[in-house]
N, C-alpha and C. Protein backbone atom coordinates (compact mmCIF):
# COMPACT_ATOMS: atom_id res chain seq x y z
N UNK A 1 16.09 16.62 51.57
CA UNK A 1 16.52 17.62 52.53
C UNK A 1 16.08 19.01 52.10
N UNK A 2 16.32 19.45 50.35
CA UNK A 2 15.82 20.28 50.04
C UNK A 2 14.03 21.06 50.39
N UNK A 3 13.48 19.61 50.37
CA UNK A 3 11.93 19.95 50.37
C UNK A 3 11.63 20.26 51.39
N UNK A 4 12.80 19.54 53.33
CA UNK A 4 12.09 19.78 54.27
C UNK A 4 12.64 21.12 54.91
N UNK A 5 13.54 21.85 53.90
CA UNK A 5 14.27 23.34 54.34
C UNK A 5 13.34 23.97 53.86
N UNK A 6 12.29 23.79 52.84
CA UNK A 6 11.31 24.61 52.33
C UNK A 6 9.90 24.61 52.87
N UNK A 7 9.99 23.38 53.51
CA UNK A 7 8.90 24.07 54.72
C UNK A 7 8.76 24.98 56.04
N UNK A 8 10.11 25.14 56.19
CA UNK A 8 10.88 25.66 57.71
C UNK A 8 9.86 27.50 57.43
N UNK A 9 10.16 27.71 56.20
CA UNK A 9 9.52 29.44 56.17
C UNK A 9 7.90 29.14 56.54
N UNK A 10 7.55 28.13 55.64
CA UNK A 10 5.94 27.90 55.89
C UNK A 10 5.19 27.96 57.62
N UNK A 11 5.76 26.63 58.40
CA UNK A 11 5.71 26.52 59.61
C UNK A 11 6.10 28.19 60.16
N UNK A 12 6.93 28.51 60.09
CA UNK A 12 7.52 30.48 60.81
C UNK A 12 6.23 30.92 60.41
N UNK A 13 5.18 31.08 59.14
CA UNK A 13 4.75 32.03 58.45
C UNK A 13 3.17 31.44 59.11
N UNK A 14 2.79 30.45 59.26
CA UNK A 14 1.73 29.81 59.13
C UNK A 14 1.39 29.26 60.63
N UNK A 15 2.51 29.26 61.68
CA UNK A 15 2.02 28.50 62.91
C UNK A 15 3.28 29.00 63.95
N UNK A 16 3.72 30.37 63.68
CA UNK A 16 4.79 31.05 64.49
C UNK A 16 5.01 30.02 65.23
N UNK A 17 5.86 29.56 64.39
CA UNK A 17 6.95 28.23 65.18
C UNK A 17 8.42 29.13 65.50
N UNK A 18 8.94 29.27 66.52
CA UNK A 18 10.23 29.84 66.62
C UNK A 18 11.50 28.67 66.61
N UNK A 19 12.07 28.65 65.68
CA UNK A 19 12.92 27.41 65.70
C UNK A 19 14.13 27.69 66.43
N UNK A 20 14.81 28.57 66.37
CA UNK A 20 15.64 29.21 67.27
C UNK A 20 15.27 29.02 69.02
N UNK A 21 14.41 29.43 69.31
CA UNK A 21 14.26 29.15 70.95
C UNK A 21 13.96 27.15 70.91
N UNK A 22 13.64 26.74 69.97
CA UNK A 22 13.45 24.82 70.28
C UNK A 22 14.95 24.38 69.94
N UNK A 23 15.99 24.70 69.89
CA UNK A 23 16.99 24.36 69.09
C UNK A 23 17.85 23.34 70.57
N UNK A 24 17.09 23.33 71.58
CA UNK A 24 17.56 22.24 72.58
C UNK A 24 16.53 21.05 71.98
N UNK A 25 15.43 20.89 72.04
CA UNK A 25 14.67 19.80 71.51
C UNK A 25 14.68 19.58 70.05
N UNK A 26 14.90 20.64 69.22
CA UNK A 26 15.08 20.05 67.51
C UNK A 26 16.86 19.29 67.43
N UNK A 27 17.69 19.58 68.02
CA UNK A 27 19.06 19.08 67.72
C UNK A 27 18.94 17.81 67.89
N UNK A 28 18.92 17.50 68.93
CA UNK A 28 18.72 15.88 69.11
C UNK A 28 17.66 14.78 68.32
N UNK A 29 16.70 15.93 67.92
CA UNK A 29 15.82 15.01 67.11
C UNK A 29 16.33 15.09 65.74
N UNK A 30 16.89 16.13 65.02
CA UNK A 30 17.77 16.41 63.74
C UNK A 30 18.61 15.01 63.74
N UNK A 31 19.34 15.24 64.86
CA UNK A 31 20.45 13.99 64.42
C UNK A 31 20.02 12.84 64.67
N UNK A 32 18.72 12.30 65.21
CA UNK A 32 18.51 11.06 65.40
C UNK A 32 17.37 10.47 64.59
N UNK A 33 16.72 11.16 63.47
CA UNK A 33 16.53 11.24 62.33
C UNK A 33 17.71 10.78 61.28
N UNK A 34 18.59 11.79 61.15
CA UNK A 34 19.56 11.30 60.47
C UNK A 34 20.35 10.40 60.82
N UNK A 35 20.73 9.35 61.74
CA UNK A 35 21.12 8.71 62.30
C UNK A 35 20.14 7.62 61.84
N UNK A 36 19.03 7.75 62.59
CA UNK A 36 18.14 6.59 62.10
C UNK A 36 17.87 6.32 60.38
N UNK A 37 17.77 7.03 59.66
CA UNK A 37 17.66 7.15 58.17
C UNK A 37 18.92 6.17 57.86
N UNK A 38 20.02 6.92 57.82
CA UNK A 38 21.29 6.25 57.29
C UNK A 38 21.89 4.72 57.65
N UNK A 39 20.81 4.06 59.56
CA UNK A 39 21.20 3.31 59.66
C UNK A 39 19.47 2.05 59.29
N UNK A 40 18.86 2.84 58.68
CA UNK A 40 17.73 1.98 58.31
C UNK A 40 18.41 1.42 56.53
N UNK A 41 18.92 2.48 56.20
CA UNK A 41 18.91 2.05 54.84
C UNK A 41 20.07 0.71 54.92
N UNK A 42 21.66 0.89 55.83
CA UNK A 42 22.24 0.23 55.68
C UNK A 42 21.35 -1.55 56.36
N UNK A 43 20.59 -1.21 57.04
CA UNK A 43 20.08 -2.92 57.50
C UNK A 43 19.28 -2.93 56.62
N UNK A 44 18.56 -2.21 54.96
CA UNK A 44 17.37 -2.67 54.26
C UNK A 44 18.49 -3.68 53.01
N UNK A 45 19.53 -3.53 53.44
CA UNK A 45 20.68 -4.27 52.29
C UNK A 45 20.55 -5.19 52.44
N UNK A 46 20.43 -5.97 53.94
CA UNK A 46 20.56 -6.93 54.10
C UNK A 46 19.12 -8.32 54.50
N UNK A 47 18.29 -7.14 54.69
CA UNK A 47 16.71 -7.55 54.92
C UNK A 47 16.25 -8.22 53.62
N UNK A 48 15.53 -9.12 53.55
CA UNK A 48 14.31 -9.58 52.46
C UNK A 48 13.26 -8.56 52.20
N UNK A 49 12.98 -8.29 51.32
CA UNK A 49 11.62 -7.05 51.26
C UNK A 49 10.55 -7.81 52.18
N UNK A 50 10.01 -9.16 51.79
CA UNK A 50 9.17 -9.47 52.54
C UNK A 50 9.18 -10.20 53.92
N UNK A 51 10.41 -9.73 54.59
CA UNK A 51 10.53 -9.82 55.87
C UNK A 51 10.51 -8.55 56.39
N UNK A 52 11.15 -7.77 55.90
CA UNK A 52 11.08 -6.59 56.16
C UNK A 52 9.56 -5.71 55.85
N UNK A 53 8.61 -6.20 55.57
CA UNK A 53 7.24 -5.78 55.45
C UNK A 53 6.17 -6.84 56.39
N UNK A 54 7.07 -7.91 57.12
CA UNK A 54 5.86 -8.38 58.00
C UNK A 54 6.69 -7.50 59.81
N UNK A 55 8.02 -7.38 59.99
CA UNK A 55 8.63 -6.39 60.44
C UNK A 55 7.92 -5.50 61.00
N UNK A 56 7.45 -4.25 59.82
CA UNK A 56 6.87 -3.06 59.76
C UNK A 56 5.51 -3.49 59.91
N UNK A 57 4.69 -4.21 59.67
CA UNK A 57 3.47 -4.50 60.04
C UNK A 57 3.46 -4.37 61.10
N UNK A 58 4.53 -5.35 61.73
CA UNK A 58 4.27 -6.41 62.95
C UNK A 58 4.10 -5.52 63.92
N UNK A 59 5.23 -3.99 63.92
CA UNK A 59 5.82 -3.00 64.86
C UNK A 59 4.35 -2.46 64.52
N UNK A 60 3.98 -2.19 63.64
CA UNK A 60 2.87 -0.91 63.58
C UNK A 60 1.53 -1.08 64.06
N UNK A 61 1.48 -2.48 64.01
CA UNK A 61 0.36 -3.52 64.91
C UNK A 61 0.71 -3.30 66.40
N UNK A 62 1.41 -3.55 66.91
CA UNK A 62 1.76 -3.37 68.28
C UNK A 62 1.72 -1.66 69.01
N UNK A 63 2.39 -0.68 67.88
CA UNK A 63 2.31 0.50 68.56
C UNK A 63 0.64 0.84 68.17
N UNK A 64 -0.52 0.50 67.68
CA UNK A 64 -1.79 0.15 67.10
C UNK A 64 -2.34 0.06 68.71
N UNK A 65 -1.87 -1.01 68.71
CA UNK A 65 -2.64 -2.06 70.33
C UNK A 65 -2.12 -0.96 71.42
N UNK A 66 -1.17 -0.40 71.28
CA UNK A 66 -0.23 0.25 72.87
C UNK A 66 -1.33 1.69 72.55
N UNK A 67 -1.26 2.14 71.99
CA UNK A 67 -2.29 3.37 71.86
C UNK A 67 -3.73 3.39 72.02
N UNK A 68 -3.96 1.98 71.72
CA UNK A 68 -5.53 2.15 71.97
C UNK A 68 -5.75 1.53 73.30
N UNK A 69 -4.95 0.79 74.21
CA UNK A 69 -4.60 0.48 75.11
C UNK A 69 -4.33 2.07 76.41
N UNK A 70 -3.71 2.66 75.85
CA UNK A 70 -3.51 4.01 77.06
C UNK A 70 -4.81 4.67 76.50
N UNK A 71 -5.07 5.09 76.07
CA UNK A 71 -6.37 5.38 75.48
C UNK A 71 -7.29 5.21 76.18
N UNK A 72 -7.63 3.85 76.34
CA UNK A 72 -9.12 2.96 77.08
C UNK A 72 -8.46 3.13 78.10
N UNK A 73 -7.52 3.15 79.38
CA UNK A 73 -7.15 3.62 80.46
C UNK A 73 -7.53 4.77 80.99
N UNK A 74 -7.26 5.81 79.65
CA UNK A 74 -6.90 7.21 80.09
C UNK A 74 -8.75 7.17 80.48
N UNK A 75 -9.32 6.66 79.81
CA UNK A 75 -10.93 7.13 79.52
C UNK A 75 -11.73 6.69 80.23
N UNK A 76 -11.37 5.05 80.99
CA UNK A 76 -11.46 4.78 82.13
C UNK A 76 -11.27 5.03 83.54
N UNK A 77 -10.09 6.00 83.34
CA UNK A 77 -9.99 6.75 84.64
C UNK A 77 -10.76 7.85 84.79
N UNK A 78 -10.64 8.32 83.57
CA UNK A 78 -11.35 10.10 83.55
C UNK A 78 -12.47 9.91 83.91
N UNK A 79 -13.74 8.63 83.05
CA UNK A 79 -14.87 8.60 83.75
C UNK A 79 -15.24 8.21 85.23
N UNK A 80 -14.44 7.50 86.00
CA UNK A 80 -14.21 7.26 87.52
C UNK A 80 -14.09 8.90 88.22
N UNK A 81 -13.51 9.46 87.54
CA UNK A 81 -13.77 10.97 88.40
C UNK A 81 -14.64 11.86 87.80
């Protein structure tokens, strides 16, 4: 938590991020971060490491295919016009 409060000046200093005016779109993502964190760790108690690593493959394979999938759409349409 420490390390990602110490980037908050960087981002202000480096890419005039105003965090104050996003504080409708950062809240909800703050807590559902932390939400998701606290409730990943409690289901890694109960997971096998190596179920839980064909899991994370499996998901990262699929969002893999869904991206290159809108992708070849998007590029397919664009060249039609």
């Amino acid at each position: 938590m420490i390390t990602h409060a110490g980037k908050i000046p960087l981002f202000i200093f480096f890419f005039d991020m105003n965090y104050i005016g996003q504080y409708e779109i950062l809240l909800p993502l703050i807590l559902a971060v932390f939400l998701g964190t606290n409730l990943g760790k409690s289901l890694l108690k109960f997971i096998p490491e190596n179920i839980f690593r064909i899991l994370f493959k499996t998901a990262l394979t699929i969002i893999a295919i869904r991206l290159i999938l809108i992708n070849i759409d998007l590029n397919f349409i664009l060249q039609i016009f």
